[in-house]
Protein backbone atom coordinates (compact mmCIF):
# COMPACT_ATOMS: atom_id res chain seq x y z
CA UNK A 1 -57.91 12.38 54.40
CA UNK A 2 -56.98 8.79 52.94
CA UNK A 3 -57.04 10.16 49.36
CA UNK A 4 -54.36 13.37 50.97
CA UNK A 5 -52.07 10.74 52.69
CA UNK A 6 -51.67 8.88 49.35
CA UNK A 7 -51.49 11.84 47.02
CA UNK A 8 -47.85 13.01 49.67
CA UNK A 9 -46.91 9.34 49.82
CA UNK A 10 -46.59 9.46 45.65
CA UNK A 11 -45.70 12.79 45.69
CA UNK A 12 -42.63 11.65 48.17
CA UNK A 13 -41.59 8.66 46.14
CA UNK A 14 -41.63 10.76 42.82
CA UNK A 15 -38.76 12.92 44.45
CA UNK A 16 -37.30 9.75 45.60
CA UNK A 17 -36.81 8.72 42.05
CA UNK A 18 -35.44 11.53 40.92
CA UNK A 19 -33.16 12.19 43.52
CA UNK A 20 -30.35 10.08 42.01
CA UNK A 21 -30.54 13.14 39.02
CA UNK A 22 -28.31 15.87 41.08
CA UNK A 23 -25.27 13.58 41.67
CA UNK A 24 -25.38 11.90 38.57
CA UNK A 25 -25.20 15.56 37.06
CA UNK A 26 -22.39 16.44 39.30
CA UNK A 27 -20.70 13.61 37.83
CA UNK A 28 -20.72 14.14 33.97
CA UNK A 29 -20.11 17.23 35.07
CA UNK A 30 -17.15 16.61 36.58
CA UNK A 31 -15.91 14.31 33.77
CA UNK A 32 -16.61 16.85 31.27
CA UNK A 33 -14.19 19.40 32.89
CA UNK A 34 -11.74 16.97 33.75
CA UNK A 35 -11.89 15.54 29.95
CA UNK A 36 -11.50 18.99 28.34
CA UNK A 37 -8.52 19.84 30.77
CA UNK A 38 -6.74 16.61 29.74
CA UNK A 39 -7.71 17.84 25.58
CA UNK A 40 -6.05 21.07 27.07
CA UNK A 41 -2.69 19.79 28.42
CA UNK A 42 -2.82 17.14 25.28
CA UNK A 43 -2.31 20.39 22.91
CA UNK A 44 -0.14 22.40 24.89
CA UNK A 45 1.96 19.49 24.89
CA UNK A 46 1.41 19.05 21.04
CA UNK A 47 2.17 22.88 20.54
CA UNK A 48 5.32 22.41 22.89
CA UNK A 49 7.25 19.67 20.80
CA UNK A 50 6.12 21.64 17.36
CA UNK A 51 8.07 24.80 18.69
CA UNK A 52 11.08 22.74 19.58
CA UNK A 53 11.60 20.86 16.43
CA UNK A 54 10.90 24.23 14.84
CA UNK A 55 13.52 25.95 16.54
CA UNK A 56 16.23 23.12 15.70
CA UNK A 57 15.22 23.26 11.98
CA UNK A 58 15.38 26.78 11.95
CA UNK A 59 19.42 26.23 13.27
CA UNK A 60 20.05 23.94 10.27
CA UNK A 61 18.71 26.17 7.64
CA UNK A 62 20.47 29.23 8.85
CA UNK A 63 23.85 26.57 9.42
CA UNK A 64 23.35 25.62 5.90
CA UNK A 65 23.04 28.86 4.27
CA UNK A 66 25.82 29.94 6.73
CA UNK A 67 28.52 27.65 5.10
CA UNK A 68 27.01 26.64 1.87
CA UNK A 69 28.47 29.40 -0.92
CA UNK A 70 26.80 28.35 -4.08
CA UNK A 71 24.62 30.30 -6.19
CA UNK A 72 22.98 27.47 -7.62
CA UNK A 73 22.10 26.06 -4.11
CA UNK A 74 18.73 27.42 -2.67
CA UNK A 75 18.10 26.50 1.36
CA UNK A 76 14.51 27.47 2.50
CA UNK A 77 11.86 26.09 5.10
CA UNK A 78 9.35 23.56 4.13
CA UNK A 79 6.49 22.18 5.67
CA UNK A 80 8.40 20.01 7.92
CA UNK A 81 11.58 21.03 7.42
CA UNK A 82 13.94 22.22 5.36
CA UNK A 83 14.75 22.16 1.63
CA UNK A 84 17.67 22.51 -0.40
CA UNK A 85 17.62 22.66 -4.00
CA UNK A 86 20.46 21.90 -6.39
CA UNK A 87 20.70 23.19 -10.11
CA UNK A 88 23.16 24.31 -12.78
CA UNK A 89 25.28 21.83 -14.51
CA UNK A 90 24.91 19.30 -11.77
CA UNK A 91 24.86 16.41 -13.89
CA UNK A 92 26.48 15.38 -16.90
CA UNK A 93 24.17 16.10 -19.81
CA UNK A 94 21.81 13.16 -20.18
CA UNK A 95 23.13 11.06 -17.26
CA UNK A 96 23.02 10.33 -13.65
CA UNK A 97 26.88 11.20 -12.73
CA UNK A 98 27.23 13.70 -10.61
CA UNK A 99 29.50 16.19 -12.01
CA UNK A 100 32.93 16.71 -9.90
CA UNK A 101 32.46 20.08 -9.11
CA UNK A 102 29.35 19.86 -7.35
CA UNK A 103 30.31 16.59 -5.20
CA UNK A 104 32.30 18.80 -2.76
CA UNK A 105 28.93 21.06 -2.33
CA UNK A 106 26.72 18.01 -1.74
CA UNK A 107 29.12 16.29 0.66
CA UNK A 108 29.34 19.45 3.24
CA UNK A 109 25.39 19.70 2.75
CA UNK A 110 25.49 16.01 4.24
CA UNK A 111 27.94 17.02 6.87
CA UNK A 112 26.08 19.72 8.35
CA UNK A 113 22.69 17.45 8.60
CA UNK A 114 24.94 15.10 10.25
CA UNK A 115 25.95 17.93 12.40
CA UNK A 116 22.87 19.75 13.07
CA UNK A 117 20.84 18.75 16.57
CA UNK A 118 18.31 16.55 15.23
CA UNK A 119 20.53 13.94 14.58
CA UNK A 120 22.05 14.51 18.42
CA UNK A 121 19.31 15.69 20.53
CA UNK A 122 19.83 13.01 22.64
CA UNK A 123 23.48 14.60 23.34
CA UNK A 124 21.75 17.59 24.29
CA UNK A 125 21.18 19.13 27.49
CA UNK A 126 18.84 22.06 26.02
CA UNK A 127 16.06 19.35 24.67
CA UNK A 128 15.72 16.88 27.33
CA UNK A 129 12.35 18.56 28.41
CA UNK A 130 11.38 17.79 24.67
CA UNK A 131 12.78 14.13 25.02
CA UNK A 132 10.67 13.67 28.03
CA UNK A 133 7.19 15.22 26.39
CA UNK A 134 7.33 12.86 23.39
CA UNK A 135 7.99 9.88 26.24
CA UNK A 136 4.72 10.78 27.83
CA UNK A 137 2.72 11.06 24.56
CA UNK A 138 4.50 7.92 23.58
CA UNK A 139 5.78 9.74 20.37
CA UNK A 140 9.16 9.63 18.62
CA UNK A 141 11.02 12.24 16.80
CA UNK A 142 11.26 11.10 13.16
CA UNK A 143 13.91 12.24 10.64
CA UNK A 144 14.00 11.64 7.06
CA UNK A 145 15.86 12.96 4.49
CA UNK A 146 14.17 12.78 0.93
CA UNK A 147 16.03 13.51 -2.44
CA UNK A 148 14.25 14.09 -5.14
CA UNK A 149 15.07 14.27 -9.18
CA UNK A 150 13.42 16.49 -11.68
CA UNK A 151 14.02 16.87 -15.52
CA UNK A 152 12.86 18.71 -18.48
CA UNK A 153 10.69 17.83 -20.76
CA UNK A 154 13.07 17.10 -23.57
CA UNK A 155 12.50 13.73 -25.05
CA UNK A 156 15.78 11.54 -24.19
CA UNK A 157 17.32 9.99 -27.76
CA UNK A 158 17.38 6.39 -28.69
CA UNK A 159 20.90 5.96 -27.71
CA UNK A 160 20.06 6.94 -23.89
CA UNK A 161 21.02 4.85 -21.14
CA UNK A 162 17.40 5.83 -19.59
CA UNK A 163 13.95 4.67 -21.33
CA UNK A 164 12.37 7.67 -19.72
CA UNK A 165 12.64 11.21 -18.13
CA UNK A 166 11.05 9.17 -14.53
CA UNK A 167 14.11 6.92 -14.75
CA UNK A 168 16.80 9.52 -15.43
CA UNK A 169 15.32 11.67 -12.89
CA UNK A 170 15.51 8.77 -10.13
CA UNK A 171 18.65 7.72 -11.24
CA UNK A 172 19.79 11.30 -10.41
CA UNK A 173 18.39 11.47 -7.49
CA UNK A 174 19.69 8.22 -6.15
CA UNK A 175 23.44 9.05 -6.88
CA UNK A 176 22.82 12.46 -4.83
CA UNK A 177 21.79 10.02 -2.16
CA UNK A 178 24.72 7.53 -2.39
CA UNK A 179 27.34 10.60 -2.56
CA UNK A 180 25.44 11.93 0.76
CA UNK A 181 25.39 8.30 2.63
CA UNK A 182 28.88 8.02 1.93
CA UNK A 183 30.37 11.46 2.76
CA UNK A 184 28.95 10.86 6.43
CA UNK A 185 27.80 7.88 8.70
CA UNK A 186 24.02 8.82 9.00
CA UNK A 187 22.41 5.44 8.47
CA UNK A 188 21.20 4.31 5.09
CA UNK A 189 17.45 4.11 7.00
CA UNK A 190 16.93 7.74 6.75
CA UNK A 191 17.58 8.25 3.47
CA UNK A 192 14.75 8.23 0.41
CA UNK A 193 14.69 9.07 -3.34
CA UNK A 194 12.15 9.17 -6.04
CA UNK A 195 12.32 10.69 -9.66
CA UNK A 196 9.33 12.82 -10.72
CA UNK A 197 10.57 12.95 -14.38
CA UNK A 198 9.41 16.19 -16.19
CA UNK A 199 5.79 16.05 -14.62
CA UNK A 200 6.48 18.76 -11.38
CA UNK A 201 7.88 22.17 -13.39
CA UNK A 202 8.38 25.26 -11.43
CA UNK A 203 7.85 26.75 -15.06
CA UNK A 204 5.72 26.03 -17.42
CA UNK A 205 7.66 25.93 -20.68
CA UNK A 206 5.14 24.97 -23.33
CA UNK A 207 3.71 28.23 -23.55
CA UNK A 208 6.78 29.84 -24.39
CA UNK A 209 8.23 30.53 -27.67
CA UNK A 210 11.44 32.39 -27.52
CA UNK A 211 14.08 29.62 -27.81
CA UNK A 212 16.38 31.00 -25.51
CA UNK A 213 13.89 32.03 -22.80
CA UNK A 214 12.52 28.20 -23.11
CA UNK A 215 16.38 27.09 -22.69
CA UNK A 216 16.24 28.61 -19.58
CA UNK A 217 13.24 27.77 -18.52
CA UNK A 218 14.20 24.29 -19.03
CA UNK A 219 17.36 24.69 -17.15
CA UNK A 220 15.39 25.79 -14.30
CA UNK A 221 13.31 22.38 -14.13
CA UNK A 222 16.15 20.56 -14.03
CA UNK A 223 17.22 20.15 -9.93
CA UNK A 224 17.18 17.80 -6.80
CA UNK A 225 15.80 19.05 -4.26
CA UNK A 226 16.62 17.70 -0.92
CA UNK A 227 14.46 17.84 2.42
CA UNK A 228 15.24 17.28 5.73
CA UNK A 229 12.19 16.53 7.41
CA UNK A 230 11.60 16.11 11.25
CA UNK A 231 8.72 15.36 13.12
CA UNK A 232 6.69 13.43 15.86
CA UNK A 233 5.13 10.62 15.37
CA UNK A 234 4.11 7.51 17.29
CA UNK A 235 6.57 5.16 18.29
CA UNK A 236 7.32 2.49 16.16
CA UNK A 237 8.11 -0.09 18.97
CA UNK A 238 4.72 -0.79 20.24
CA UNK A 239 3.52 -1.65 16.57
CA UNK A 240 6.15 -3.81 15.80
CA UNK A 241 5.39 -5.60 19.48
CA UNK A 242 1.45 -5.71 18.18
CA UNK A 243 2.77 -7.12 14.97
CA UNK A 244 4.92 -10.26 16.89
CA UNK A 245 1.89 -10.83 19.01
CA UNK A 246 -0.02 -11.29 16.33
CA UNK A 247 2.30 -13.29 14.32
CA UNK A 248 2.98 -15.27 17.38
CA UNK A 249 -0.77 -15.53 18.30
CA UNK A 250 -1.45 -16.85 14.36
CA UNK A 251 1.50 -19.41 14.63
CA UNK A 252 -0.57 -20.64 18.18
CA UNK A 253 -3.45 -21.14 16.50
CA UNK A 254 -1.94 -22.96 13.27
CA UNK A 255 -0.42 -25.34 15.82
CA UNK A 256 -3.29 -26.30 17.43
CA UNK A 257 -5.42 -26.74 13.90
CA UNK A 258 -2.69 -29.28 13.04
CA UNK A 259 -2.90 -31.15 16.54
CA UNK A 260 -6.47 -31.17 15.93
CA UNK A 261 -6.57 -32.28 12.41
């Protein structure tokens, strides 16, 4: 009877011990769902200010193609955002100056991004709910407008002003930038240029032999192509705060290594 008593008294205290199992399973239970609901809401959220940048970059490009009449200006999507390409005798053979004709063209191109919403979406009514999404994921909409210069592969002569295809090609590319700066008031921060030289070719032109069919070819490597780029990002204002803390924190200690020294 002894031996029965103490075989239910361990038998009680091993479901005492466990007993903490149930609720504890509740519980990671709980924070599971409530973990994959927040993951949930994060990429609706995500998918929500995607659609809307999306839809205003999908305004520019048909604005652009709307009022740009050029047949050697190409607008088209891009990854993340849109891209317009210039060719034909847009520069003066071997140089960076922009020939006159084509100024006009690039100076309405920079008008219209001026124009278009990302560069006023705080003016406007229709994307506040957008505004207020990036607030509460703490992101920022981010614009940037890239230029960038492409040659040939023709080797420049001794008597060029450029050592290299990389330099005329940046050089290019910069004066597209400084005619579109200057033809509106978007800030000089969103601008960007780089020269790829002859080393990106839509065609390959070493395989061909015709001479003619290799002119054009050539003349088909030659562009700038311009994107407007927009997307989200986080904001730039808490790193910059991180960055003063720590500058401020490092000037702290520096002060107090002298005081001891």
């Amino acid at each position: 009877m002894q031996e029965l008593n103490s075989f239910q008294s361990i038998e009680s205290s091993d479901e005492d011990s466990q007993a903490w199992a149930i609720p504890f399973a509740d519980m990671m239970t709980l924070l599971l769902t409530l973990f994959i609901l927040l993951l949930v809401i994060l990429k609706e959220s995500e998918k929500f200010i995607d659609r809307e940048i999306n839809l205003i970059l999908d305004e520019t490009e048909a604005q652009l193609k709307e009022e740009i009449n050029n047949e050697n200006v190409v607008i088209e999507r891009a990854t993340k955002g849109v891209k317009v390409t210039l060719r034909g005798n847009l520069f003066q053979s071997m140089k960076a100056n922009v020939n006159k004709s084509y100024i006009p063209t690039i100076q309405e191109i920079s008008r219209i991004i001026e124009e278009c919403r990302l560069f006023n979406i705080d003016k406007t009514e229709n994307y506040t709910a957008l505004m207020d999404y990036l607030e509460e994921a703490n992101l920022e909409l981010n614009v940037e407008i890239r230029c960038e210069g492409h040659t040939d592969d023709a080797i420049l002569p001794p008597e060029s002003d450029f050592r290299s295809n990389w330099e005329l090609s940046s050089a290019r590319s910069l004066r597209v930038v400084r005619i579109m700066n200057q033809a509106s008031s978007i800030s000089e921060r969103y601008f960007s240029y780089n020269g790829y030289g002859e080393f990106r070719p839509l065609i390959d032109v070493t395989s061909i032999k015709n001479y003619n069919e290799k002119k054009r070819a050539r003349a088909y490597n030659r562009r700038v192509e311009i994107y407007l780029d927009a997307f989200a990002r986080p904001k730039t204002r808490s790193s910059e705060q991180e960055f003063i803390n720590m500058i401020t924190k490092k000037d702290e200690n520096d002060a107090k290594s002298q005081k001891g020294k």
